[in-house]
Protein backbone atom coordinates (compact mmCIF):
# COMPACT_ATOMS: atom_id res chain seq x y z
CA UNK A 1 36.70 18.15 -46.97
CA UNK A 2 33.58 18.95 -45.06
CA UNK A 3 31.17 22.00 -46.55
CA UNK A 4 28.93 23.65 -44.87
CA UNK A 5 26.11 26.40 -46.30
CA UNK A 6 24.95 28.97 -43.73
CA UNK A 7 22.60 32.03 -44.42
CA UNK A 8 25.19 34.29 -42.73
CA UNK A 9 29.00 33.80 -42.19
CA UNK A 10 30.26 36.67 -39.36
CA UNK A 11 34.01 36.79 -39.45
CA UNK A 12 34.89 38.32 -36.11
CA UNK A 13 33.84 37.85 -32.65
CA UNK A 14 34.06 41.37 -30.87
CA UNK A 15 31.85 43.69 -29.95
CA UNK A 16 30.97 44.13 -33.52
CA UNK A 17 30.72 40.67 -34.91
CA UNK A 18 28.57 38.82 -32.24
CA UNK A 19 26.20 41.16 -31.63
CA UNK A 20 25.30 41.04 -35.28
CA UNK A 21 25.70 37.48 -35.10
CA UNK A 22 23.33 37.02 -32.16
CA UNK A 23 20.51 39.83 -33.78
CA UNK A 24 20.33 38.00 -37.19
CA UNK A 25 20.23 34.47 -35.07
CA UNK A 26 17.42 35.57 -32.86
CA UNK A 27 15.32 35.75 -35.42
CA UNK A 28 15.21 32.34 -36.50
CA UNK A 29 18.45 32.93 -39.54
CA UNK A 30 21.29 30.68 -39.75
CA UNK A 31 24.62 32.14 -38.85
CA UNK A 32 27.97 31.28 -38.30
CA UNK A 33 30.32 32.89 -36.31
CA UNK A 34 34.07 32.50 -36.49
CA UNK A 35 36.71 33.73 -34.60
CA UNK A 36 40.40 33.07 -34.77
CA UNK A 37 41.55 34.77 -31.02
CA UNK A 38 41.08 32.61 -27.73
CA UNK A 39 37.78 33.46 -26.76
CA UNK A 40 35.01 35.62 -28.09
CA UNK A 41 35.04 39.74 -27.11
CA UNK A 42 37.34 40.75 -29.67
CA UNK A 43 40.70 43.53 -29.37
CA UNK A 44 38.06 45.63 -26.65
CA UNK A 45 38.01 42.64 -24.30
CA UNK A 46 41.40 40.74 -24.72
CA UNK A 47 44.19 43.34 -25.83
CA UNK A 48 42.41 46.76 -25.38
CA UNK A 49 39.43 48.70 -23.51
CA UNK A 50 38.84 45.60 -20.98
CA UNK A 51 42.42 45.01 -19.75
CA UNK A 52 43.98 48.53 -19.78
CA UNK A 53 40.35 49.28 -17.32
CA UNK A 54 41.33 46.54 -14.96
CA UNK A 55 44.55 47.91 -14.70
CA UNK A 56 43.41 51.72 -13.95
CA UNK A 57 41.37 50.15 -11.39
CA UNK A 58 44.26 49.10 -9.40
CA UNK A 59 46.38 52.07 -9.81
CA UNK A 60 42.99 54.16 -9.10
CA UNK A 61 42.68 52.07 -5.66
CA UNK A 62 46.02 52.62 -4.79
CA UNK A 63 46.29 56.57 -5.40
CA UNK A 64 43.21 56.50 -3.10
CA UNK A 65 45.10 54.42 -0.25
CA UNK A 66 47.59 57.31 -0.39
CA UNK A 67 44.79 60.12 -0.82
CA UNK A 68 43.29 58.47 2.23
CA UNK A 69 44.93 61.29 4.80
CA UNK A 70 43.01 63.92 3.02
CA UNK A 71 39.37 62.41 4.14
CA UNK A 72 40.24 61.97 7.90
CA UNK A 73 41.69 58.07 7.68
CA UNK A 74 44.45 56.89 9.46
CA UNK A 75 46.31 54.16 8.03
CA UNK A 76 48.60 51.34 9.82
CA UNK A 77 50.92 51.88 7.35
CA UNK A 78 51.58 53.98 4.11
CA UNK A 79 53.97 51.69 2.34
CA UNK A 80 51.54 50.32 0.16
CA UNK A 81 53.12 47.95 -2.41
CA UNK A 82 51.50 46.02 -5.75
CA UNK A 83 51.30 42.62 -6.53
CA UNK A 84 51.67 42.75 -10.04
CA UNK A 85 51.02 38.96 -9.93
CA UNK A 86 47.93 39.42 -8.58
CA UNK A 87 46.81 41.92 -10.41
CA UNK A 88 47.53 39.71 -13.79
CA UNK A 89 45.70 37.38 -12.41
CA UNK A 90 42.64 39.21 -11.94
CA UNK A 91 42.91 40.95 -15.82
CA UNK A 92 43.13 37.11 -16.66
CA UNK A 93 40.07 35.92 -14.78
CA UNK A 94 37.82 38.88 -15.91
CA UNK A 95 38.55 38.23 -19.22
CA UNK A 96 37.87 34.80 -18.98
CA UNK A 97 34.87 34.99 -17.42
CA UNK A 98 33.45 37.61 -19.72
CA UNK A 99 34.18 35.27 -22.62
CA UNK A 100 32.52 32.44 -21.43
CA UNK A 101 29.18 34.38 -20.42
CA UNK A 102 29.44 35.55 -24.11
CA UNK A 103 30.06 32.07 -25.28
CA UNK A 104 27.10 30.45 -23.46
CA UNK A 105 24.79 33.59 -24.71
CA UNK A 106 25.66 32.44 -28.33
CA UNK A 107 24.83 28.65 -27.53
CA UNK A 108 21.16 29.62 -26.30
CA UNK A 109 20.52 30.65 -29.92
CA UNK A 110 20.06 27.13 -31.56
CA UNK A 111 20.86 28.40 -34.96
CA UNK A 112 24.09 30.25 -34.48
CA UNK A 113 27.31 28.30 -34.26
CA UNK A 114 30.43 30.10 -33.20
CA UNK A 115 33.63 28.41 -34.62
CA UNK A 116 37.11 29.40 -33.78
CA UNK A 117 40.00 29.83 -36.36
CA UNK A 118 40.99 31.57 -39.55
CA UNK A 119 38.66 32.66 -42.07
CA UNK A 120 39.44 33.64 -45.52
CA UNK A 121 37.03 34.07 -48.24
CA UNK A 122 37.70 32.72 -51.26
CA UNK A 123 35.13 34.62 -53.71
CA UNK A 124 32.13 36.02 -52.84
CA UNK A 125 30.10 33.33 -51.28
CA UNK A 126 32.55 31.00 -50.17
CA UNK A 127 35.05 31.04 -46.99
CA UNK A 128 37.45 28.44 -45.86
CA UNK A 129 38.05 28.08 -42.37
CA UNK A 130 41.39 26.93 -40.80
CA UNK A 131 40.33 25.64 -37.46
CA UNK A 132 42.05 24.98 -34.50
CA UNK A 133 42.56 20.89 -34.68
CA UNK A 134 44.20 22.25 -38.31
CA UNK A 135 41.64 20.54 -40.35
CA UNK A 136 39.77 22.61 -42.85
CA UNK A 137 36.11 23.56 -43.34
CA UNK A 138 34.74 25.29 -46.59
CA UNK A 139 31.18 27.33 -45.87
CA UNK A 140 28.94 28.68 -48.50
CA UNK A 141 27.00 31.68 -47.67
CA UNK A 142 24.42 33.93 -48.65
CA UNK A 143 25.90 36.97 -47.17
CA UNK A 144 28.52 37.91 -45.13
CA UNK A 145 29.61 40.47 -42.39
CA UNK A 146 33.30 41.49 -41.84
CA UNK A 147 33.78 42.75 -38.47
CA UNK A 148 37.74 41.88 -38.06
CA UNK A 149 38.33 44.66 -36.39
CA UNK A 150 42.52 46.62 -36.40
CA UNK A 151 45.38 46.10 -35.12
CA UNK A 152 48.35 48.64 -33.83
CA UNK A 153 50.34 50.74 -36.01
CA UNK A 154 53.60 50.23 -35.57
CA UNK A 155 55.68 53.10 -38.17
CA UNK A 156 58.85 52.20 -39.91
CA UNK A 157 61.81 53.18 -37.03
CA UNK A 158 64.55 51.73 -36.82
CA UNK A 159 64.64 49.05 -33.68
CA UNK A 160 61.09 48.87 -33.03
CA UNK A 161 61.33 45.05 -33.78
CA UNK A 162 63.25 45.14 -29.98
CA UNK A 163 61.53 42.71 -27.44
CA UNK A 164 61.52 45.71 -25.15
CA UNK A 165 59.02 47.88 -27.67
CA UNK A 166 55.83 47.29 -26.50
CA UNK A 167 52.37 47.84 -28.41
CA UNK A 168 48.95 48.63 -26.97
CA UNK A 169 48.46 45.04 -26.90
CA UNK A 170 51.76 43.27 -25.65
CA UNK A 171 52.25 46.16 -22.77
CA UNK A 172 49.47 44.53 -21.36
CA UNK A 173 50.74 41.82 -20.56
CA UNK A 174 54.23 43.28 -19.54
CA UNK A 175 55.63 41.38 -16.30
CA UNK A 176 57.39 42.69 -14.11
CA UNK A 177 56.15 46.83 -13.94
CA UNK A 178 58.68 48.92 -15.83
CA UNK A 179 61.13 51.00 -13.90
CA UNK A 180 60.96 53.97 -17.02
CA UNK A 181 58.70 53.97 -19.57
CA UNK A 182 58.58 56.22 -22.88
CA UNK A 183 55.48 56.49 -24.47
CA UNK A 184 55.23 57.10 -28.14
CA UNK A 185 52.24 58.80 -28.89
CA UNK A 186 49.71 60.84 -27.10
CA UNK A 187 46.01 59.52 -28.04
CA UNK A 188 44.15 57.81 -25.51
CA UNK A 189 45.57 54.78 -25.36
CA UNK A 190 49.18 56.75 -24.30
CA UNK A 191 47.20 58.72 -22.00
CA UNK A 192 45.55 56.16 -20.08
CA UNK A 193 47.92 54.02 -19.98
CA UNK A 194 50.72 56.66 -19.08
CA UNK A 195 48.68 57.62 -16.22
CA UNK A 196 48.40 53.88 -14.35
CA UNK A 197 52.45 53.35 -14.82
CA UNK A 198 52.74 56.40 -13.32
CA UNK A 199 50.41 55.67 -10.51
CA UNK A 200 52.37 52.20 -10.03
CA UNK A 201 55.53 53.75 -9.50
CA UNK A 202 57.09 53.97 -13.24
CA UNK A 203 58.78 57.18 -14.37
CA UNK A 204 57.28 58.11 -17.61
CA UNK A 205 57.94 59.96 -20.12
CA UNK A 206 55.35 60.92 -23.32
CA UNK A 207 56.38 61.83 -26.66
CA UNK A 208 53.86 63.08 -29.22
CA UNK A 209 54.12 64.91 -32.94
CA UNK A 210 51.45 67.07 -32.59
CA UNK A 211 51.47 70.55 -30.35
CA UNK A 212 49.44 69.17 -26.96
CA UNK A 213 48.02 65.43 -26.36
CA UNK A 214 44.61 64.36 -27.49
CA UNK A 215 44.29 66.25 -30.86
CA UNK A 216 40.75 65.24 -31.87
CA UNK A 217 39.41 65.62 -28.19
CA UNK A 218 38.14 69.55 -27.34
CA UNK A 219 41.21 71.42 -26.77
CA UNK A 220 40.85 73.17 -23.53
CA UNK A 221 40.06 70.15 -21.88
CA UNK A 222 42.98 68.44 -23.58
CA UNK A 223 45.34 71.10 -22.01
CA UNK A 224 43.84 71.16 -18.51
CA UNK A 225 44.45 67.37 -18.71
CA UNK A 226 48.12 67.75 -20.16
CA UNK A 227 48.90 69.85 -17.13
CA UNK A 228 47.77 67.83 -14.77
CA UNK A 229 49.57 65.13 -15.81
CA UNK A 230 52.73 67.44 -16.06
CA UNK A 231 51.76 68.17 -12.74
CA UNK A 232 52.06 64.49 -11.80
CA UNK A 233 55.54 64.27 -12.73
CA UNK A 234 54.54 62.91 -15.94
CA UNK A 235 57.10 64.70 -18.88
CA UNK A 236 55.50 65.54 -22.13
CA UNK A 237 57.16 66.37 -24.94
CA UNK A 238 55.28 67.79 -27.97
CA UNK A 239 56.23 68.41 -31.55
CA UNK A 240 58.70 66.09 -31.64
CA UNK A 241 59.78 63.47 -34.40
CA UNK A 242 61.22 59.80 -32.80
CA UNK A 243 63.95 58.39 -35.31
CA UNK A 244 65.46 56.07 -33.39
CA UNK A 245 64.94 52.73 -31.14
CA UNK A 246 68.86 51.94 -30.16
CA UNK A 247 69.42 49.35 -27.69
CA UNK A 248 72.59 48.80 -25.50
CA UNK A 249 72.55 46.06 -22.91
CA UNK A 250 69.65 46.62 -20.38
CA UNK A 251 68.88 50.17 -21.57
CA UNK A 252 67.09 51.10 -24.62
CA UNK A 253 67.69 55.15 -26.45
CA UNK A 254 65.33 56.59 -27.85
CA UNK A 255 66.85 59.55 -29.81
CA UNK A 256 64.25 61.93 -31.53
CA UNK A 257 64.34 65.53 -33.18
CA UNK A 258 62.38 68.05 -30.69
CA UNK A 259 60.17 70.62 -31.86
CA UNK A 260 63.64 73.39 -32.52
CA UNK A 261 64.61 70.73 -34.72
CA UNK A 262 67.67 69.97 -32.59
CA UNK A 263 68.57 66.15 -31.87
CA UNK A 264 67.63 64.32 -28.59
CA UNK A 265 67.40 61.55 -27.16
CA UNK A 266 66.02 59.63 -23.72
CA UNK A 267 67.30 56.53 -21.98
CA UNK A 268 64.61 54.50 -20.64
CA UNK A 269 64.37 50.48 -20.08
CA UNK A 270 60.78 50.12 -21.69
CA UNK A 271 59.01 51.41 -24.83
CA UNK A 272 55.18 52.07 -25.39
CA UNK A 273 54.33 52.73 -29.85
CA UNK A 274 50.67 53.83 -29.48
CA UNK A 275 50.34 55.82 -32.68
CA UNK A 276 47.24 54.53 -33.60
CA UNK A 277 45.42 51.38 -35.21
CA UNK A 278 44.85 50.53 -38.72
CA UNK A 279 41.75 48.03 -40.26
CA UNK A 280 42.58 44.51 -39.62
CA UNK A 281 42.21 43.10 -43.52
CA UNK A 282 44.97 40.98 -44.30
CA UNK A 283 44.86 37.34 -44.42
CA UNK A 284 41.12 37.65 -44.95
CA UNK A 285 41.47 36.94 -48.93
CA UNK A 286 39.59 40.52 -50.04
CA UNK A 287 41.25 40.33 -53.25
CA UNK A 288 39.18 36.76 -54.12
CA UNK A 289 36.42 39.63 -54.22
CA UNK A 290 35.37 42.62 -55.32
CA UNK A 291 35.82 44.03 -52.16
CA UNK A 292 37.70 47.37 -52.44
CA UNK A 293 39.63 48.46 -49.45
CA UNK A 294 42.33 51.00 -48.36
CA UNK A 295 44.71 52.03 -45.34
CA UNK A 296 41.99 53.88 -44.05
CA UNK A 297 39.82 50.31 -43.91
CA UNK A 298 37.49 48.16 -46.12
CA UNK A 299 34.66 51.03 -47.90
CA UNK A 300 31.36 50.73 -47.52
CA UNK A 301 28.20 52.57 -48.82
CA UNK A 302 25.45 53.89 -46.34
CA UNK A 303 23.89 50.65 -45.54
CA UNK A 304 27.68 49.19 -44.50
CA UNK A 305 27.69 47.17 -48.00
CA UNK A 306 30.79 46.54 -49.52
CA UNK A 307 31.67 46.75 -52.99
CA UNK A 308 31.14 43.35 -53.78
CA UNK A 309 26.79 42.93 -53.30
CA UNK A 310 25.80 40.71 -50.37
CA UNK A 311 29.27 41.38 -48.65
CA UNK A 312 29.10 43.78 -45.51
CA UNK A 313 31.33 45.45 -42.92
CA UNK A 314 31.29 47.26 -39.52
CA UNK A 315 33.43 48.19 -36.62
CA UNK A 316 36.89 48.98 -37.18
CA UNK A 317 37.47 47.04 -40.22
CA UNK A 318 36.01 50.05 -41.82
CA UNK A 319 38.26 52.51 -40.40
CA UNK A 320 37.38 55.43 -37.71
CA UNK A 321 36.22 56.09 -35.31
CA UNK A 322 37.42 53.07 -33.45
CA UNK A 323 35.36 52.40 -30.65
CA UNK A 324 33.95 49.16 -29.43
CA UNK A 325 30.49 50.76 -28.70
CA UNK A 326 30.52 52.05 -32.36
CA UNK A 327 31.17 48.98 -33.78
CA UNK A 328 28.26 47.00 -31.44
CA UNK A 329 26.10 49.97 -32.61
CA UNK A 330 26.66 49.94 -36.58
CA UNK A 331 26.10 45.55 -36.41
CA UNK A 332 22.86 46.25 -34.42
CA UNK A 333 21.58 48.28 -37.38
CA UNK A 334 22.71 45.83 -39.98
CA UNK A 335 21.42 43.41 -38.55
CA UNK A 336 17.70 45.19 -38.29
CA UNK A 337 18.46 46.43 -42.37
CA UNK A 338 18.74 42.64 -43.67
CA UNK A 339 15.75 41.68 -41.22
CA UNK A 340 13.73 44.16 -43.25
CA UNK A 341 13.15 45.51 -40.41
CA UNK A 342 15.27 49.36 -40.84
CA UNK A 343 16.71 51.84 -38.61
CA UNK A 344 18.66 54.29 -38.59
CA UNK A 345 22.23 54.21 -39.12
CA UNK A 346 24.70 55.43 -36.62
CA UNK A 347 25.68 58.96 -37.25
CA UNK A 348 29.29 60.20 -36.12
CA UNK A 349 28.12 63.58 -34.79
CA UNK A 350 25.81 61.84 -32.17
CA UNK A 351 28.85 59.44 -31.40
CA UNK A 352 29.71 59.21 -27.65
CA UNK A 353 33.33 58.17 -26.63
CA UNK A 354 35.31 58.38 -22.80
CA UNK A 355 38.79 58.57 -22.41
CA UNK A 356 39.28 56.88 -19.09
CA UNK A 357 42.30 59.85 -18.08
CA UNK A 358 42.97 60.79 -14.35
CA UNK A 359 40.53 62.82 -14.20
CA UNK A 360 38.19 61.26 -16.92
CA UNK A 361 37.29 62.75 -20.20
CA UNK A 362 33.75 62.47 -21.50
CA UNK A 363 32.73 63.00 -24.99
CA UNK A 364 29.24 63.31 -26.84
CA UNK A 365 28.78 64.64 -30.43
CA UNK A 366 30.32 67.70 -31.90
CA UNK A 367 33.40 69.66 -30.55
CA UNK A 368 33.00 73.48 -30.15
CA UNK A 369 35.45 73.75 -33.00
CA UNK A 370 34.52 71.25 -35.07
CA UNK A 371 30.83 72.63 -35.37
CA UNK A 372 32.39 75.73 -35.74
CA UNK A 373 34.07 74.56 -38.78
CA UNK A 374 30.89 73.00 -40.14
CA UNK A 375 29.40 76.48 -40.54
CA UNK A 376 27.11 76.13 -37.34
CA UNK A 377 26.77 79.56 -34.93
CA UNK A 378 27.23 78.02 -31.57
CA UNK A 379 26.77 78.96 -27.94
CA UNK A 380 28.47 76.98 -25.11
CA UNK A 381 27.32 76.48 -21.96
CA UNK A 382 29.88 76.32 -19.12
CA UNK A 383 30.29 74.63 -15.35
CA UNK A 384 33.09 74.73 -13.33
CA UNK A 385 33.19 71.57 -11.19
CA UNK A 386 35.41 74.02 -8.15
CA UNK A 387 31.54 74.64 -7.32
CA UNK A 388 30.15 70.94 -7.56
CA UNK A 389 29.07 69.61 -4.27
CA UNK A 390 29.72 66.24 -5.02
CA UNK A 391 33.48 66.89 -6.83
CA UNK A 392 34.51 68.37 -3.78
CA UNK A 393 32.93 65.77 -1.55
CA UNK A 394 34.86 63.11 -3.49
CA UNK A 395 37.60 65.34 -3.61
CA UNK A 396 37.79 65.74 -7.46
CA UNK A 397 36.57 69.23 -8.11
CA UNK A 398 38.97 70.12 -11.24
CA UNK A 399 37.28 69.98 -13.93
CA UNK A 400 34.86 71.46 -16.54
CA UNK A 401 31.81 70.78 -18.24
CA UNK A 402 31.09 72.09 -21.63
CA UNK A 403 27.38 72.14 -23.28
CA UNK A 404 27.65 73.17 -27.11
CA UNK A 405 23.98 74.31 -28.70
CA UNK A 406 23.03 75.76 -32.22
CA UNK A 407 22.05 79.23 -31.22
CA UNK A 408 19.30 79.02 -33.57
CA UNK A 409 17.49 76.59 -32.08
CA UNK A 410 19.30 76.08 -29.25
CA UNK A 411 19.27 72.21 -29.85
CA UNK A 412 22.37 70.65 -27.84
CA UNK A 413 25.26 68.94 -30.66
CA UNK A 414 28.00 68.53 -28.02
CA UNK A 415 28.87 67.68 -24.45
CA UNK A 416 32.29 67.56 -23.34
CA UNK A 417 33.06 66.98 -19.56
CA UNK A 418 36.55 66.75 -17.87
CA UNK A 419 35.98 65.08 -14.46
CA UNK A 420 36.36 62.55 -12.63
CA UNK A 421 32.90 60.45 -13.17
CA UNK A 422 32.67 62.10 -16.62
CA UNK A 423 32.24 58.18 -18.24
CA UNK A 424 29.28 57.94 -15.91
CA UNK A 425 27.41 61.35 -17.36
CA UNK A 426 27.69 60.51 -20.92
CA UNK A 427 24.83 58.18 -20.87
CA UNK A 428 22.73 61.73 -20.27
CA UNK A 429 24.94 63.35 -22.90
CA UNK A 430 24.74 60.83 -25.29
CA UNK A 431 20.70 61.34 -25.20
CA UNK A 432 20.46 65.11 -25.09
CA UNK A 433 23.10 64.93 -28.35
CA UNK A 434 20.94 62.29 -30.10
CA UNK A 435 17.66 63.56 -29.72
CA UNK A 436 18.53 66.84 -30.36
CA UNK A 437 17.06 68.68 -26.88
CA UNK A 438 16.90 72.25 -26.76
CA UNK A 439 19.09 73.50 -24.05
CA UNK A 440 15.84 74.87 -22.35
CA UNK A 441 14.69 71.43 -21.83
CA UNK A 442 17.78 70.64 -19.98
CA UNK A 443 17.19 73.81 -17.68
CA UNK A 444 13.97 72.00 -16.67
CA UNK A 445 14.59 68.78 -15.38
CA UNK A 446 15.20 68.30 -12.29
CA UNK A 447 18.70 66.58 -11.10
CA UNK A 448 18.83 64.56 -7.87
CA UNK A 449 21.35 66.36 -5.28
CA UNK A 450 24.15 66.02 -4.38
CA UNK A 451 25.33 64.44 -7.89
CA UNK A 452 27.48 65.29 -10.92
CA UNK A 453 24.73 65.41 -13.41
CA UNK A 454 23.55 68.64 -11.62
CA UNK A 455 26.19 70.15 -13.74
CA UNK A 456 24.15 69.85 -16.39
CA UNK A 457 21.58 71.98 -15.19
CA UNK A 458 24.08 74.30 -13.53
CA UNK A 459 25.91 75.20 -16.77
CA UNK A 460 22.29 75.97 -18.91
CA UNK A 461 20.63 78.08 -15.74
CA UNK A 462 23.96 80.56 -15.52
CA UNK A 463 24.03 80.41 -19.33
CA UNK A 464 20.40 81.71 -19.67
CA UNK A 465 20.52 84.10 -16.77
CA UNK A 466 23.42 85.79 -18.54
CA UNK A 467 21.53 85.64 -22.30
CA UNK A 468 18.52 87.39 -20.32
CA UNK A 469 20.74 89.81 -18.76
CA UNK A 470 22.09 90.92 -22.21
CA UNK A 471 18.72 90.85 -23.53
CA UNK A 472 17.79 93.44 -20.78
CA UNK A 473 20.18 95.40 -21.17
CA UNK A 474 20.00 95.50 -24.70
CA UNK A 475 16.67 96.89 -24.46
């Protein structure tokens, strides 16, 4: 049996893994990085964030084929149809193609090697490797970074084993479109992906436990999104329990207890379980180590150290949040820490995050509420996009932008944007959150017109005209 001794074994090649990977191999360490999917990119690229895009990008092309009447066009015909074939095809050669850039970016670093299979440790500087050809390969390391990301949740009902129950990750690849669909759970992933069926001509129907969709995500933009999906001939039904997957024939029953506590059930052909992810751990031989590790993910102390010494972990492996720029962010700071060359960790209240909705939702930092619960005395400034110039030149003017501030020093800790183009203002959100701008600052810079990110501007003028009208009046 072949050994090989690295300075750094990476076990995962997502968005958390090979950036790490690539940092510590830059500067002259040796690494290696395994990975036991088809490609490297990780849950994001092949079964999440990547593919579930690619498909909104269809179903956003063809609402705007039938929204093309509204801006003066005149088509031939207005039986537009999709080509579900062709639009597998294209998820298939985008995420081959972004694999193989990220594969040749890993070969220009002469002392990283990227290996694919499974890795298990077996203590804490040792791994074995399963590789593809089935023959085995033992490494010895110095240190090593877990970055093996999660996989769905799928809760203990009763027929969800059922080739027609669908995770986040096998709906994906779902061929032909679903004539119903009934969507268990209503996080992002259920909202997004609710939203495209829709668009493609599936009747859906959403079923979630809590009172509205979206519980983490700032509630009034939550609701104004619920209704417009409700308003799409989407049905949502909140507060209710699912206890049952029964299948007969070509039909499949979903029978659940509503929120009156009074039995129900829906008859559908396809089912979506979206009720979250959990740390992917198993298989990867923690208990060899001192590692310590929960349902909630592997722990880690503020440097992303495990409990064994010389044993790390980022991403989702470590439990929430979840998010592929997270995880990219937390294994670029790592990496810097064991270079001896420090920054800061990632901090979740300067987090940024977009749920890619019809219209979008963007997030940056804190939640009204949730700096509210914190203890903080917040102002918020508010836009209504009914009076944005560009929304209503693009035709997407529902929506609202929300600027949360500390009163006392009027430093920004939250923006929180429902909008269509929201993803593409979080960049500006992101940095006002993170460096900690005064509002006032915002109120000064000048925003090219006719664009969205005049909102920002917008929202902190009309707040401060209104604080100095008090203040006038006041005196």
């Amino acid at each position: 049996m072949t050994i090989q001794h690295v300075e750094y074994l990476v076990i995962g090649g997502g968005p958390g893994g090979t950036p790490t990977a690539m940092a510590l191999a830059s500067a002259g360490k040796s690494v290696l990085l395994v990975e036991k999917g088809p490609g490297l990119g990780g849950t994001c690229l092949f079964e999440g964030c990547i593919p579930s895009k690619i498909f909104r990008e269809s179903a956003r092309r063809l609402r705007e084929l039938r929204e093309a009447g509204d801006f003066g066009l005149c088509l031939p015909t207005q039986d537009v149809t999709v080509n579900w074939s062709d639009v597998l095809a294209r998820k298939h050669a985008i995420l081959k193609r972004r694999s193989e850039a990220a594969l040749q970016h890993t070969h220009q670093l002469p002392t990283l090697e990227s290996r694919f299979g499974q890795c298990r440790l077996l203590g804490s500087r040792s791994a074995m490797i399963q590789q593809e050809d089935g023959s085995e390969l033992e490494i010895q390391f110095d240190k090593a970074i877990l970055a093996t990301g999660s996989v769905p949740i799928m809760p203990p009902i009763h027929g969800i084993d059922h080739p027609r129950v669908h995770d986040s990750e096998s709906i994906l690849n779902i061929d032909p479109i679903p004539e119903k669909l009934v969507i268990i759970g209503g996080g992002p992933i259920g909202v997004e992906l609710g939203q495209v069926f829709n668009t493609l001509g599936t009747e859906v129907t959403l079923l979630e436990a809590a009172p509205r969709i979206l519980g983490p995500v700032d509630e009034e933009l939550a609701m104004h999104l619920q209704q417009r999906m409700q308003q799409e001939s989407i049905e949502i039904r909140t507060q209710c329990q699912v206890e049952s997957i029964v299948h007969s024939g070509q039909s499949v029953f979903v029978e659940y207890t509503d929120q009156a506590g009074a039995k129900q059930h829906h008859i559908t052909d396809t089912v979506l379980m979206v009720t979250g992810r959990r740390p992917n751990v198993e298989g990867l031989g923690l208990d060899t180590t001192a590692v310590k590790h929960d349902r909630h993910g592997i722990q880690v102390n503020d440097i992303l150290e495990t409990t064994e010494p010389g044993i790390y972990a980022v991403g989702d492996a470590i439990g929430q949040p979840m998010f592929a720029h997270w995880a990219t962010a937390q294994g670029l700071a790592l990496a810097r820490h064991l270079l001896g060359q420090p920054i800061p960790f990632p901090d979740p209240a300067t987090n940024s995050a977009v749920i890619f909705s019809e219209p979008e939702i963007g997030i940056a930092g804190l939640t009204e509420a949730q700096a509210k619960a914190a203890g903080m005395d917040v102002g918020v400034a508010r836009y209504n996009f009914k009076q944005d110039a560009r929304a209503q030149i693009a035709g997407n003017d529902s929506g609202i932008l929300k600027i949360v501030f500390d009163k006392a020093s009027a430093k920004v800790i939250g923006v929180h944007a429902l909008v269509e183009g929201a993803g593409e203002l979080m960049g500006e959100a992101a940095l006002l959150v993170k460096a900690g701008l005064p509002i006032q600052a915002i109120a000064g810079a000048i925003h090219p017109h006719p664009t969205l990110n005049e909102s920002f501007v917008q929202a902190v003028r009309q707040t401060m005209a209104k604080a100095n009208v008090h203040k006038t009046g006041e005196s």
